[in-house]
C-alpha atoms as a PDB file:
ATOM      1  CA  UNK A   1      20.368   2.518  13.067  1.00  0.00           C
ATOM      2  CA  UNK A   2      20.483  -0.088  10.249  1.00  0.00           C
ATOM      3  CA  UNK A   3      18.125  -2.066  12.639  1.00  0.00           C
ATOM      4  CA  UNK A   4      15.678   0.694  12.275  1.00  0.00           C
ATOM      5  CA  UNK A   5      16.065   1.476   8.300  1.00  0.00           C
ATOM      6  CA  UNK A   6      15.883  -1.897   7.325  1.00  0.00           C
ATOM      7  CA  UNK A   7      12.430  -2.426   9.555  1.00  0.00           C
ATOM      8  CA  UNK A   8      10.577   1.017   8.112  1.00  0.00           C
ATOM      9  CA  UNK A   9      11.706  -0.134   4.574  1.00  0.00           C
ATOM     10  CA  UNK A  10       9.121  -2.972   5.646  1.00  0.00           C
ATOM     11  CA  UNK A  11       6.541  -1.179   5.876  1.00  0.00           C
ATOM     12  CA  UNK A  12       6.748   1.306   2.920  1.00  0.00           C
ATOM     13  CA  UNK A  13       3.682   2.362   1.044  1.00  0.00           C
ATOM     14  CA  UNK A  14       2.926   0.438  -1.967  1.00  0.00           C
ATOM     15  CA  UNK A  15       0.899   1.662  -4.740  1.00  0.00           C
ATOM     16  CA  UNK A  16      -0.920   0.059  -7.829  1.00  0.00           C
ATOM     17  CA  UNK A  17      -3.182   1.455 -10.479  1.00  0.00           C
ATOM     18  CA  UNK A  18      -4.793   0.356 -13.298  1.00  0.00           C
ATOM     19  CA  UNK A  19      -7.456   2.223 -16.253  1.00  0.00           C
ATOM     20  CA  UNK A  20      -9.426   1.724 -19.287  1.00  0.00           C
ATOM     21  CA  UNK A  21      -5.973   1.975 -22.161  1.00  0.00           C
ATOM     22  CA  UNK A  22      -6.818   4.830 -24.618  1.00  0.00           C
ATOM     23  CA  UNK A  23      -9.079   7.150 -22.370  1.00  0.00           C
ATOM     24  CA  UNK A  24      -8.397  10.331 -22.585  1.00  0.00           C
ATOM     25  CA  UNK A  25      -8.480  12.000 -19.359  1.00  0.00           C
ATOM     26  CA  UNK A  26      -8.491  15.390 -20.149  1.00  0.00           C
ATOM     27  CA  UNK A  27     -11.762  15.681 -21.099  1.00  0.00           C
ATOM     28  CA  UNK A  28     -13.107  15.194 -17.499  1.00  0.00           C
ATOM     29  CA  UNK A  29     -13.009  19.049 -16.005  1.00  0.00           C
ATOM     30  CA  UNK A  30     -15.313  18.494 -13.090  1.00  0.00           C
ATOM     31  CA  UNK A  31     -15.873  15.714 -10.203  1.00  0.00           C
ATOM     32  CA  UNK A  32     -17.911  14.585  -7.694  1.00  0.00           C
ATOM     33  CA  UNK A  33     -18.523  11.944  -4.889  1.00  0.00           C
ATOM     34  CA  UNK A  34     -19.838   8.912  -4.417  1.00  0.00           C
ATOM     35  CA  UNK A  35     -20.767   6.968  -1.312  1.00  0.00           C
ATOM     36  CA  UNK A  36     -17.918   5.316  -0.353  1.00  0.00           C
ATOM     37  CA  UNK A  37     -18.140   1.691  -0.674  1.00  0.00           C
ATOM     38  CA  UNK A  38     -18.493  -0.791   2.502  1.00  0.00           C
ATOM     39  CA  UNK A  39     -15.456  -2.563   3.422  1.00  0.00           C
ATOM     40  CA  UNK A  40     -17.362  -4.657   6.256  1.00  0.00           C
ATOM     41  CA  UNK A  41     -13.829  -3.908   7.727  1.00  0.00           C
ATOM     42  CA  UNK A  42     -15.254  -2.412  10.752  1.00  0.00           C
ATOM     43  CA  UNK A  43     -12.007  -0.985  12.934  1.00  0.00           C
ATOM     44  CA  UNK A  44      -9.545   1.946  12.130  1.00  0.00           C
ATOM     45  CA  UNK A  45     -10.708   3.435   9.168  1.00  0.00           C
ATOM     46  CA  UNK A  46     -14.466   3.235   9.857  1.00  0.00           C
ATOM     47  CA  UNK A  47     -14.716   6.356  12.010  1.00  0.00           C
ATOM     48  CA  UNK A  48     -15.550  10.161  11.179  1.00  0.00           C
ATOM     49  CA  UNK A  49     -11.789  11.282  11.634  1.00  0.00           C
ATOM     50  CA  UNK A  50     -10.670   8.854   9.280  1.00  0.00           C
ATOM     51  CA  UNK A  51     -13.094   9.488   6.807  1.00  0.00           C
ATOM     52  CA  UNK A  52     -12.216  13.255   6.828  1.00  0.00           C
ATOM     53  CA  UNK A  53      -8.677  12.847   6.557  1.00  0.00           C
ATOM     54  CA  UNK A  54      -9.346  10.818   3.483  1.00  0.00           C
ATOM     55  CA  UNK A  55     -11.802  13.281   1.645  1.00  0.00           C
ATOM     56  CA  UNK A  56      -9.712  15.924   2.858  1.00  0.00           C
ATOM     57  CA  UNK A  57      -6.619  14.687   1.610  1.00  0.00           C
ATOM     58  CA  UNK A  58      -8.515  13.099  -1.924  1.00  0.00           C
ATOM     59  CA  UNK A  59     -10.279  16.925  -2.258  1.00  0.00           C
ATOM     60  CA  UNK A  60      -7.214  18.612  -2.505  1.00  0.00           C
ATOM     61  CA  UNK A  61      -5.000  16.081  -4.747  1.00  0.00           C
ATOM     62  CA  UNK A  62      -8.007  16.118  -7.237  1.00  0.00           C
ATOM     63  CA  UNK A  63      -7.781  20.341  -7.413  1.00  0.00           C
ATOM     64  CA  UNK A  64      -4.264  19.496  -8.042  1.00  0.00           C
ATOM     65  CA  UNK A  65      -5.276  17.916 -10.597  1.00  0.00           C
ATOM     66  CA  UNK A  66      -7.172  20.491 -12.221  1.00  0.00           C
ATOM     67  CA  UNK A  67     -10.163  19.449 -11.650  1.00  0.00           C
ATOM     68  CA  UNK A  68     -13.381  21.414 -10.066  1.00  0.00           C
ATOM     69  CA  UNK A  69     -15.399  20.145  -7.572  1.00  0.00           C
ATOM     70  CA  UNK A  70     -19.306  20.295  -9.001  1.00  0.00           C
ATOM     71  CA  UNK A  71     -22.288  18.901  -6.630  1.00  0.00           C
ATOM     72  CA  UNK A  72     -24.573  18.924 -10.054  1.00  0.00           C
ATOM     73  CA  UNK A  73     -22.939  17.853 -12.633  1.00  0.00           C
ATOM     74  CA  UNK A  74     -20.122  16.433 -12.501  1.00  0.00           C
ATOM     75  CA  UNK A  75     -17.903  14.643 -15.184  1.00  0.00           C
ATOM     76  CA  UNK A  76     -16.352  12.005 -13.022  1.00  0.00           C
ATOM     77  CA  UNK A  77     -17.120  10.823  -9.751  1.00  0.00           C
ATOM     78  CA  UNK A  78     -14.751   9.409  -7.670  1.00  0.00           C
ATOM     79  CA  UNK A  79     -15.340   6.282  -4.702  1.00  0.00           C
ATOM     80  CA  UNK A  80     -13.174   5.115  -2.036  1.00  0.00           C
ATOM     81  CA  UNK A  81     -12.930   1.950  -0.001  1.00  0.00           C
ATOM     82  CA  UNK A  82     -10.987   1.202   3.277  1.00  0.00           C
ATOM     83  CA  UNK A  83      -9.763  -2.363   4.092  1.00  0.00           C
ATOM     84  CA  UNK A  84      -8.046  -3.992   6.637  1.00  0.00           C
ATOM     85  CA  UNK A  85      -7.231  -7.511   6.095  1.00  0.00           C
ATOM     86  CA  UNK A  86      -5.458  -9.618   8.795  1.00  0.00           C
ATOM     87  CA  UNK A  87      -2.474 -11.713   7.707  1.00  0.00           C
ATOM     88  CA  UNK A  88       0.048 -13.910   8.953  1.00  0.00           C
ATOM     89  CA  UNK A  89       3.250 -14.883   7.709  1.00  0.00           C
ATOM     90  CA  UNK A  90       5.813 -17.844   8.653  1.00  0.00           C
ATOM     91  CA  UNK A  91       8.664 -16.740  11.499  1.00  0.00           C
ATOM     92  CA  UNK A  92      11.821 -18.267  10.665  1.00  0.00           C
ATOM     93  CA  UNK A  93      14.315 -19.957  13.030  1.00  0.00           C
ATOM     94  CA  UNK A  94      18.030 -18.381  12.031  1.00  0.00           C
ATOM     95  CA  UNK A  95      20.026 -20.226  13.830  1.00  0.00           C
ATOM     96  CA  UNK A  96      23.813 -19.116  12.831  1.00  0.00           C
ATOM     97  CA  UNK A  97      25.930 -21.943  12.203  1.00  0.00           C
ATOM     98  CA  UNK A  98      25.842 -24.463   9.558  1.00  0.00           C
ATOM     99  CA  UNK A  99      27.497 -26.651   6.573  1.00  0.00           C
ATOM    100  CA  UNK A 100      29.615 -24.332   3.887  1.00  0.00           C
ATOM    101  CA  UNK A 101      32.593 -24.138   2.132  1.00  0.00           C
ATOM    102  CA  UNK A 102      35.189 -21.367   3.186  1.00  0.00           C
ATOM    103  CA  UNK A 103      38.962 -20.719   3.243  1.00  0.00           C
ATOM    104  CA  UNK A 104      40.357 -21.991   6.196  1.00  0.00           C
ATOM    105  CA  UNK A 105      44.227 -22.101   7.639  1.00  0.00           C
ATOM    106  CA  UNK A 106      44.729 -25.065   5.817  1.00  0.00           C
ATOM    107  CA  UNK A 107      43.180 -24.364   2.492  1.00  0.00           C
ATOM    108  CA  UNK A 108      39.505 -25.311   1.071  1.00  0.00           C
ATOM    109  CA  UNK A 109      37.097 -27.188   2.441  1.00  0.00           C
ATOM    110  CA  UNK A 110      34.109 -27.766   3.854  1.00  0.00           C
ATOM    111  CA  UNK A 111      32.434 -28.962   6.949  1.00  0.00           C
ATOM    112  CA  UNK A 112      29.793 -27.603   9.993  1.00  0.00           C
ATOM    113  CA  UNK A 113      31.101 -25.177  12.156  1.00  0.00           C
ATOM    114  CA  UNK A 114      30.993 -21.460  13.072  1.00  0.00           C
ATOM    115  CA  UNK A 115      33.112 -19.203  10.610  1.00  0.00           C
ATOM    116  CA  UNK A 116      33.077 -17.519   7.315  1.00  0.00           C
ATOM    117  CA  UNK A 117      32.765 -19.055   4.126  1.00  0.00           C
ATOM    118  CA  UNK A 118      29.893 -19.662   1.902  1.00  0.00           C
ATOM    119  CA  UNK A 119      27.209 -21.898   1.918  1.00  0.00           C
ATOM    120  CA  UNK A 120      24.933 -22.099   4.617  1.00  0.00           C
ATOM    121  CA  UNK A 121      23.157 -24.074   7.085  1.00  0.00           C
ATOM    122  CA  UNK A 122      19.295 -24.209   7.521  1.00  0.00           C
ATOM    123  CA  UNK A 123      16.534 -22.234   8.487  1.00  0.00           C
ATOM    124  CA  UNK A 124      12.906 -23.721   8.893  1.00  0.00           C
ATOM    125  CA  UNK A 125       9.440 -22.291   9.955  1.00  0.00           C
ATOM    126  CA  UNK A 126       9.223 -21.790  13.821  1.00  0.00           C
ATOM    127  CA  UNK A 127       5.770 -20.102  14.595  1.00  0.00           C
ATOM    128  CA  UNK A 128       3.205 -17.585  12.685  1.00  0.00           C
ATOM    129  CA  UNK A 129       2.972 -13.786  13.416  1.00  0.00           C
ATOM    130  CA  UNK A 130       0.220 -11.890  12.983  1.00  0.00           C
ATOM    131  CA  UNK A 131      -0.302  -8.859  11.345  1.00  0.00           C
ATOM    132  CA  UNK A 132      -2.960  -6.249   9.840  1.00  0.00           C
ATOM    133  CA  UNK A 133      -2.347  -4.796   6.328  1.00  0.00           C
ATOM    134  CA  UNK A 134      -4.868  -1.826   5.441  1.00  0.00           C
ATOM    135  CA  UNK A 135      -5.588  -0.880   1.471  1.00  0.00           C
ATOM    136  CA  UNK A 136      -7.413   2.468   0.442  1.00  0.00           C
ATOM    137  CA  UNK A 137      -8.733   1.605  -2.601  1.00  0.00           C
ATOM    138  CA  UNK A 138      -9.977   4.822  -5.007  1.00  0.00           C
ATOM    139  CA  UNK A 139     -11.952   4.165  -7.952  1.00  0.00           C
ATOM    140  CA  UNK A 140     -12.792   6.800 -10.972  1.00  0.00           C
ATOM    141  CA  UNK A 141     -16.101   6.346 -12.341  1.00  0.00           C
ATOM    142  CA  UNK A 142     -17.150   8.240 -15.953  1.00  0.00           C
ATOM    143  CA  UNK A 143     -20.047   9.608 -15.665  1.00  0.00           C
ATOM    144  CA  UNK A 144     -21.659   9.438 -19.102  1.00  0.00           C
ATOM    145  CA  UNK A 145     -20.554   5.791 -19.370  1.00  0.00           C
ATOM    146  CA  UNK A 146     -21.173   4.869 -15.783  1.00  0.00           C
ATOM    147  CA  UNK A 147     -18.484   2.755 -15.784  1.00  0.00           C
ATOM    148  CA  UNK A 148     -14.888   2.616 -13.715  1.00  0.00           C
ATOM    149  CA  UNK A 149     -11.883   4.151 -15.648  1.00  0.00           C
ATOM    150  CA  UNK A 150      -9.472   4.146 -13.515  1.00  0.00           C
ATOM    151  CA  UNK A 151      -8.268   2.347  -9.824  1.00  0.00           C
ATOM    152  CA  UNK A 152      -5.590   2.872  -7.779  1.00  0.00           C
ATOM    153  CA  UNK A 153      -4.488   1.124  -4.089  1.00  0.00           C
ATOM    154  CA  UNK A 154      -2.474   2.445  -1.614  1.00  0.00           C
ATOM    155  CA  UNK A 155      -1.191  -0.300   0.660  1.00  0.00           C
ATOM    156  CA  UNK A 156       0.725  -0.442   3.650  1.00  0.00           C
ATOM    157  CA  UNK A 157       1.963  -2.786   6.843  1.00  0.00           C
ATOM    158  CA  UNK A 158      -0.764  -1.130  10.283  1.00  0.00           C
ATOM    159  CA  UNK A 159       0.880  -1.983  13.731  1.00  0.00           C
ATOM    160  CA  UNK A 160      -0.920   1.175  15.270  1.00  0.00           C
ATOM    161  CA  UNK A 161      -4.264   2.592  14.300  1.00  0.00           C
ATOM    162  CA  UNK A 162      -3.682   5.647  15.027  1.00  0.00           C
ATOM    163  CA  UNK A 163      -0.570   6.426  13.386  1.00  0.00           C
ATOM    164  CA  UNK A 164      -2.003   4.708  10.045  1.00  0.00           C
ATOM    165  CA  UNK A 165      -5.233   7.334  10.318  1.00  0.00           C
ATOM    166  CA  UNK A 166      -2.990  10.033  10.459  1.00  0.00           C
ATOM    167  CA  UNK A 167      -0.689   8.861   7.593  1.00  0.00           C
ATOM    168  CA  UNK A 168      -4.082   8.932   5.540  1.00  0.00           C
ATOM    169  CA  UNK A 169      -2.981  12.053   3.472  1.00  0.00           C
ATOM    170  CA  UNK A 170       0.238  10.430   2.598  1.00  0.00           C
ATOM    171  CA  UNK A 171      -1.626   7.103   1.405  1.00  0.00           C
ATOM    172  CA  UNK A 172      -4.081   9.258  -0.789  1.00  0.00           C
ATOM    173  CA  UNK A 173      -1.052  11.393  -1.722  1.00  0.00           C
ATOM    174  CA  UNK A 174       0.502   8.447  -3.651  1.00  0.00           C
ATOM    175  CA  UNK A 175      -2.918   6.863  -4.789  1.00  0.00           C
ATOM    176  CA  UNK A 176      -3.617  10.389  -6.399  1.00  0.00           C
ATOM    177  CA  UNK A 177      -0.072  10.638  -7.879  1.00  0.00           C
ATOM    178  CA  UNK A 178      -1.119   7.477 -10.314  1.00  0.00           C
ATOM    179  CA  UNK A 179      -3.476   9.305 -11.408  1.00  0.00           C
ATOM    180  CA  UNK A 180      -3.120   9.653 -15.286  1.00  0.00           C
ATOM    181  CA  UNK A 181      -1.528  13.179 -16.863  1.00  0.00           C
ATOM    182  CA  UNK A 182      -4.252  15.185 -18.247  1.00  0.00           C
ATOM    183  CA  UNK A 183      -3.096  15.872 -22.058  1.00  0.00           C
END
């Protein structure tokens, strides 16, 4: 079980946001869409189910919000991007016994050997693993300024495709609760 906790805390969701400091959100009442923006990421998210999870999912955080959705005239548009990046990262040898101090029969001291006691012995790069990390990327764009107010980026660990389209919602979820408060 700890096995199994301590590999899904790996690959937890990670969110980051930023805006424009000062802007007062509340003045935006309606929204609208954009084309969403090509990743040239072409697997897992660039399929129709995908897509509709995410404008599902991003339609009804944004009515949370308050906000109205208007095909005419709307105050803010909203954008999305989907990227999948592939990524590697060093695999380290661990191999268990080493130099340390400890408390032994006889007292202090130190030495190589298998035990407890503190210190430790070495660990160094063995191979490469690779891996596929996927980002949803949602971008606010004001209207009357036609510029980007606010960005957020839902990030997370993909080891199966389809699982990570169906935890779309949840991504957008988080990405939407960045959001800033409406005054």
């Amino acid at each position: 079980m700890a096995v199994t906790l301590l590999f899904s805390a790996c690959r937890t969701n990670k969110f980051n946001t930023t805006k424009v400091m000062n802007k007062d959100f509340s003045q935006f009442r309606t929204y609208g869409w954009l084309e969403p923006i090509d990743s040239l990421s072409k697997d897992y998210f660039s399929n129709d189910i995908a897509r509709e999870n995410i404008m599902i999912a991003a339609n009804t955080e944004i009515e949370k919000l308050g906000l109205t959705y208007s095909k005419e005239n709307p105050d803010i548009l909203f954008r999305y991007i989907a990227i999948v990046n592939n990524k590697s990262r060093l695999i380290w040898s661990n191999p268990g016994w080493g130099g340390g101090w400890g408390m032994g029969p006889w007292g202090w001291g130190g030495g190589w050997g298998w035990g407890m006691g503190w210190g430790g012995g070495w660990s160094q790069p063995v191979g490469r693993e690779g891996y596929r990390y996927a980002h949803i990327i949602v971008e606010a764009v004001d209207r009357q300024a036609d510029a980007v107010v606010w960005q957020a980026r839902g990030s997370r660990e993909v080891r199966n495709p389809e699982r990570a389209i169906n935890r779309l919602p949840e991504i957008v979820h988080g990405i939407f609760k960045q959001y800033p408060a409406r005054r």
